[in-house]
Protein backbone atom coordinates (compact mmCIF):
# COMPACT_ATOMS: atom_id res chain seq x y z
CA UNK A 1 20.77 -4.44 12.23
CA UNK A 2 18.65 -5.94 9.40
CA UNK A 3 15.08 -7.02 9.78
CA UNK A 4 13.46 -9.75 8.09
CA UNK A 5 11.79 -8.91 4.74
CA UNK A 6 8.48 -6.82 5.30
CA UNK A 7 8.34 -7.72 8.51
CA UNK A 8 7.40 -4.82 10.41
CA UNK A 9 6.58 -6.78 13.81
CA UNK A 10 10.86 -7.93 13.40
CA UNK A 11 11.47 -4.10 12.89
CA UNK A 12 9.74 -3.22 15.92
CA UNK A 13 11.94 -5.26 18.01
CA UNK A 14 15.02 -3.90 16.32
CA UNK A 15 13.87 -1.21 17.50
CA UNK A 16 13.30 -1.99 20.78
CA UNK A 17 17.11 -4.21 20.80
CA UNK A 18 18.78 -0.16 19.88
CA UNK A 19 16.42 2.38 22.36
CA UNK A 20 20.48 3.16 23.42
CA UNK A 21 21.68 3.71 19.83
CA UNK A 22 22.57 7.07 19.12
CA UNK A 23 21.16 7.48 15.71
CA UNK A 24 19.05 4.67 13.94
CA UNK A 25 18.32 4.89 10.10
CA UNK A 26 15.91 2.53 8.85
CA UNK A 27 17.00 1.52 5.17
CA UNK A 28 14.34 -0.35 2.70
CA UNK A 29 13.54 -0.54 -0.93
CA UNK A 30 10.12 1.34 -1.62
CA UNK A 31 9.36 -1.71 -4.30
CA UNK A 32 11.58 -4.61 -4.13
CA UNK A 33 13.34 -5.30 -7.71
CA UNK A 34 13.49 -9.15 -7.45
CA UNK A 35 9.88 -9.88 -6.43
CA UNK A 36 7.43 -6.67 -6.80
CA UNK A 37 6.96 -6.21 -3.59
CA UNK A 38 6.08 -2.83 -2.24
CA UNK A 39 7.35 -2.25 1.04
CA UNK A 40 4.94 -1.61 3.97
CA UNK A 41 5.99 2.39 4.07
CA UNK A 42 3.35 3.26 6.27
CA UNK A 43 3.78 0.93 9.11
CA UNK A 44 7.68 1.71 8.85
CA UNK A 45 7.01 5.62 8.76
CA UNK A 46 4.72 5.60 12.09
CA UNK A 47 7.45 2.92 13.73
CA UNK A 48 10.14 5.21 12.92
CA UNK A 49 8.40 8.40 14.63
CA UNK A 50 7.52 6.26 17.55
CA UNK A 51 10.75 5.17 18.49
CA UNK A 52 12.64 8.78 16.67
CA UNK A 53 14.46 6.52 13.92
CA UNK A 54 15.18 8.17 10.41
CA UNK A 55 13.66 6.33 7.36
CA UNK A 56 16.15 5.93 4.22
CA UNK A 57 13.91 4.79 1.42
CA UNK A 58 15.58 3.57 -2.31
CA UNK A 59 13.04 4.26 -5.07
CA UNK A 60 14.92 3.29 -8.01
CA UNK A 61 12.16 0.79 -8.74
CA UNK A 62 9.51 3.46 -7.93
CA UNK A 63 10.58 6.89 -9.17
CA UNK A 64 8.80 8.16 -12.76
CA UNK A 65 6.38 5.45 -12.97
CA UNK A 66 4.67 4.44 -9.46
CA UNK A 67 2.04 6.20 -7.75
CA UNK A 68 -0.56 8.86 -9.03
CA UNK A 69 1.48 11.25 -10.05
CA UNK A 70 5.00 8.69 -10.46
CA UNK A 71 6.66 10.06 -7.84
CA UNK A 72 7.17 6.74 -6.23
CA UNK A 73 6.30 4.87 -3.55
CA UNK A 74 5.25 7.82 -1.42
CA UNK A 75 2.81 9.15 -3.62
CA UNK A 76 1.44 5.57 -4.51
CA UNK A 77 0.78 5.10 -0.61
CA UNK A 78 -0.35 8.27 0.44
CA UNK A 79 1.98 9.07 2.82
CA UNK A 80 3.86 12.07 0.91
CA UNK A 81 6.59 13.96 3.19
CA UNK A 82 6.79 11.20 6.03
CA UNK A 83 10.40 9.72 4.30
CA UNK A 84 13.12 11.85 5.62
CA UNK A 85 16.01 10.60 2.48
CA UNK A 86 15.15 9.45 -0.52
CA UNK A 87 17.84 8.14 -3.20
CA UNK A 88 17.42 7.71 -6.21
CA UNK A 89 18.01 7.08 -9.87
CA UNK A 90 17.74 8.73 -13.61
CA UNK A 91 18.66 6.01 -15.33
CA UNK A 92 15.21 4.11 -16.17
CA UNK A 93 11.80 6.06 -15.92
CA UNK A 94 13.10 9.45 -15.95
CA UNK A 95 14.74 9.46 -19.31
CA UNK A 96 18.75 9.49 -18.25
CA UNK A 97 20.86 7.01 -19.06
CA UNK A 98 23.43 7.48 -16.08
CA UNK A 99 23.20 8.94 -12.98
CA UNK A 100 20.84 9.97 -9.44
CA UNK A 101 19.78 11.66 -6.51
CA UNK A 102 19.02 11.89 -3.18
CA UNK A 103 16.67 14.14 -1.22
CA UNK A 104 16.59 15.01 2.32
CA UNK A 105 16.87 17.39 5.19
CA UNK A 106 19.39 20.51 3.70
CA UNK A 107 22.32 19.65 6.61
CA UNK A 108 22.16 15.57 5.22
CA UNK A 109 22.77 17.18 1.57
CA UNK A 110 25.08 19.42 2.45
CA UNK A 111 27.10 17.03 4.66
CA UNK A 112 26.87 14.41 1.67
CA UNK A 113 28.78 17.07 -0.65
CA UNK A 114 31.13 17.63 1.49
CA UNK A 115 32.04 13.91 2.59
CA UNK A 116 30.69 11.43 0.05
CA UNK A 117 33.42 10.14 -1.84
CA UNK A 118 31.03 9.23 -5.22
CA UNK A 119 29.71 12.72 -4.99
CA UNK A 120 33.03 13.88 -4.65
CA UNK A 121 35.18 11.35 -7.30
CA UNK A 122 32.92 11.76 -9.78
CA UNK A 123 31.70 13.70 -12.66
CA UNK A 124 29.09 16.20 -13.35
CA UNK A 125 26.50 14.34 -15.17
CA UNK A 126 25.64 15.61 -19.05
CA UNK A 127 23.85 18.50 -19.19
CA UNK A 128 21.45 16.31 -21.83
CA UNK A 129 20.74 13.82 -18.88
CA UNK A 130 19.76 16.08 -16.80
CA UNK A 131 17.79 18.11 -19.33
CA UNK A 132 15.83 15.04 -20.18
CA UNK A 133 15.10 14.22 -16.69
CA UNK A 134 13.63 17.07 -16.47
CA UNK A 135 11.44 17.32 -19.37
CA UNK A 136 10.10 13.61 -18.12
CA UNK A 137 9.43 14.77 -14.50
CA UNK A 138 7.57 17.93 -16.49
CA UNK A 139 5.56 16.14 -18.44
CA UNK A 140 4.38 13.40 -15.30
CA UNK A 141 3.27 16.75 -13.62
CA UNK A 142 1.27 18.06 -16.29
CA UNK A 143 -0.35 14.93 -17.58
CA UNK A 144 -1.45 11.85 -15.60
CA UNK A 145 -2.45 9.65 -18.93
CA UNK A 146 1.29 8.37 -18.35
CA UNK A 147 0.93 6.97 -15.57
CA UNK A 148 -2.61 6.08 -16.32
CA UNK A 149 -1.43 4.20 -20.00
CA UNK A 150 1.47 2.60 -17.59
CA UNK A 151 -1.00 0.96 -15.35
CA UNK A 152 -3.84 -0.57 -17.50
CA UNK A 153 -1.15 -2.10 -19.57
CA UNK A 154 0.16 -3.76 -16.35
CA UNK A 155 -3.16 -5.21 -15.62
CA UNK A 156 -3.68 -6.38 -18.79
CA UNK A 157 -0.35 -7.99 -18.95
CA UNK A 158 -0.83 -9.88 -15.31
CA UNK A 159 -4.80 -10.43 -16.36
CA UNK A 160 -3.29 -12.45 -19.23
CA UNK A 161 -0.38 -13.89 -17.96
CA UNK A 162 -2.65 -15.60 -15.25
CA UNK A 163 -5.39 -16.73 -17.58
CA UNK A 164 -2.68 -18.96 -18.86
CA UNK A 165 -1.83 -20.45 -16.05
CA UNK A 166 1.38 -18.17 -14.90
CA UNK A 167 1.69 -17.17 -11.57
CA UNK A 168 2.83 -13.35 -11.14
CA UNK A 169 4.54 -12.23 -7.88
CA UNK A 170 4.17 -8.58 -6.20
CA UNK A 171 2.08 -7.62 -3.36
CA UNK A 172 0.93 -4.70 -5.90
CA UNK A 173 -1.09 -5.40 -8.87
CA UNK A 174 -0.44 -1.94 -10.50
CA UNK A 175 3.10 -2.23 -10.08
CA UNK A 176 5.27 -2.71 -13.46
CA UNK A 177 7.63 -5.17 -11.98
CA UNK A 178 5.76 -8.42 -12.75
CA UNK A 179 7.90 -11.08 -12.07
CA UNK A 180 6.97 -14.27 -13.73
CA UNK A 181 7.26 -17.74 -11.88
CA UNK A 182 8.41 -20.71 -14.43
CA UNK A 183 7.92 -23.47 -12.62
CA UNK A 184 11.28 -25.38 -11.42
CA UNK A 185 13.49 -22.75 -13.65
């Protein structure tokens, strides 16, 4: 079942529409690509231990560059270790040019390498992707002026961008996807 866009109030009664479901996996974006919208992680979290759901989050658009310490949406919210699978990529902040990941309970992993056909059909990623992504996720933990550099040159771009006249979507003003509204375009 889908619910309507940040609508936590339609995700409760999804909820409610599936108490006989036998295994319910909420699915969202932690920051929405198109528009900048961080999603209301929180609310979703405590929905999902009220009515025992699993929460899948996608933090392509979050991983290496949002939150205190860029380790996405989680960190950026406060609500570290309430997302039970996170997926997702190397190929923008964390230096790789190609490939991802996905965290979660050990028997989710395991049963993903076993069964997942990508995981399975595909190849190992370079040893210099990986070695890279590494070094970036290194140097986010040992030095905050990243992140810090990151998000007062966000502000001053949407500062600016609004003083002449643009209007700049996102329900996060720290957040580097700024999209830019032109009018009828």
């Amino acid at each position: 079942m889908r619910f309507k866009h940040m609508d936590v109030t339609d995700l409760e009664t999804k909820l409610k529409e599936s108490k006989d479901a036998r295994q319910r996996v909420i699915v969202t974006d932690g920051v929405f690509s198109m528009d900048g919208d961080v999603a209301p992680l929180k609310e979703i979290c405590d929905l999902a231990e009220k009515y025992n759901a699993i929460v899948f989050v996608d933090e392509c658009h979050a991983s290496g560059f949002f939150g205190p310490t860029g380790r996405g949406t989680e960190d950026a919210l406060g609500i570290k270790g309430r997302v039970d699978i996170i997926n997702s990529t190397l190929g923008k902040a964390l230096g790789g040019s190609m490939g991802g990941y996905t965290t979660g309970p050990k028997p989710l992993i395991d049963l993903l390498r076993q069964r997942s056909r990508p995981y399975l059909f595909s190849n190992s990623l370079a040893p210099s992707i990986v070695g890279s992504s590494i070094k970036v996720l290194e140097m986010l933990m040992n030095d905050a002026s990243f992140i810090g550099s990151l998000k007062a040159n966000v502000l001053r771009f949407r500062s600016r961008m609004t003083e002449l006249g643009f209007k700049i979507l996102g329900n996060d003003s720290t957040h580097p996807i700024c999209p830019v509204l032109l009018g009828d375009a």
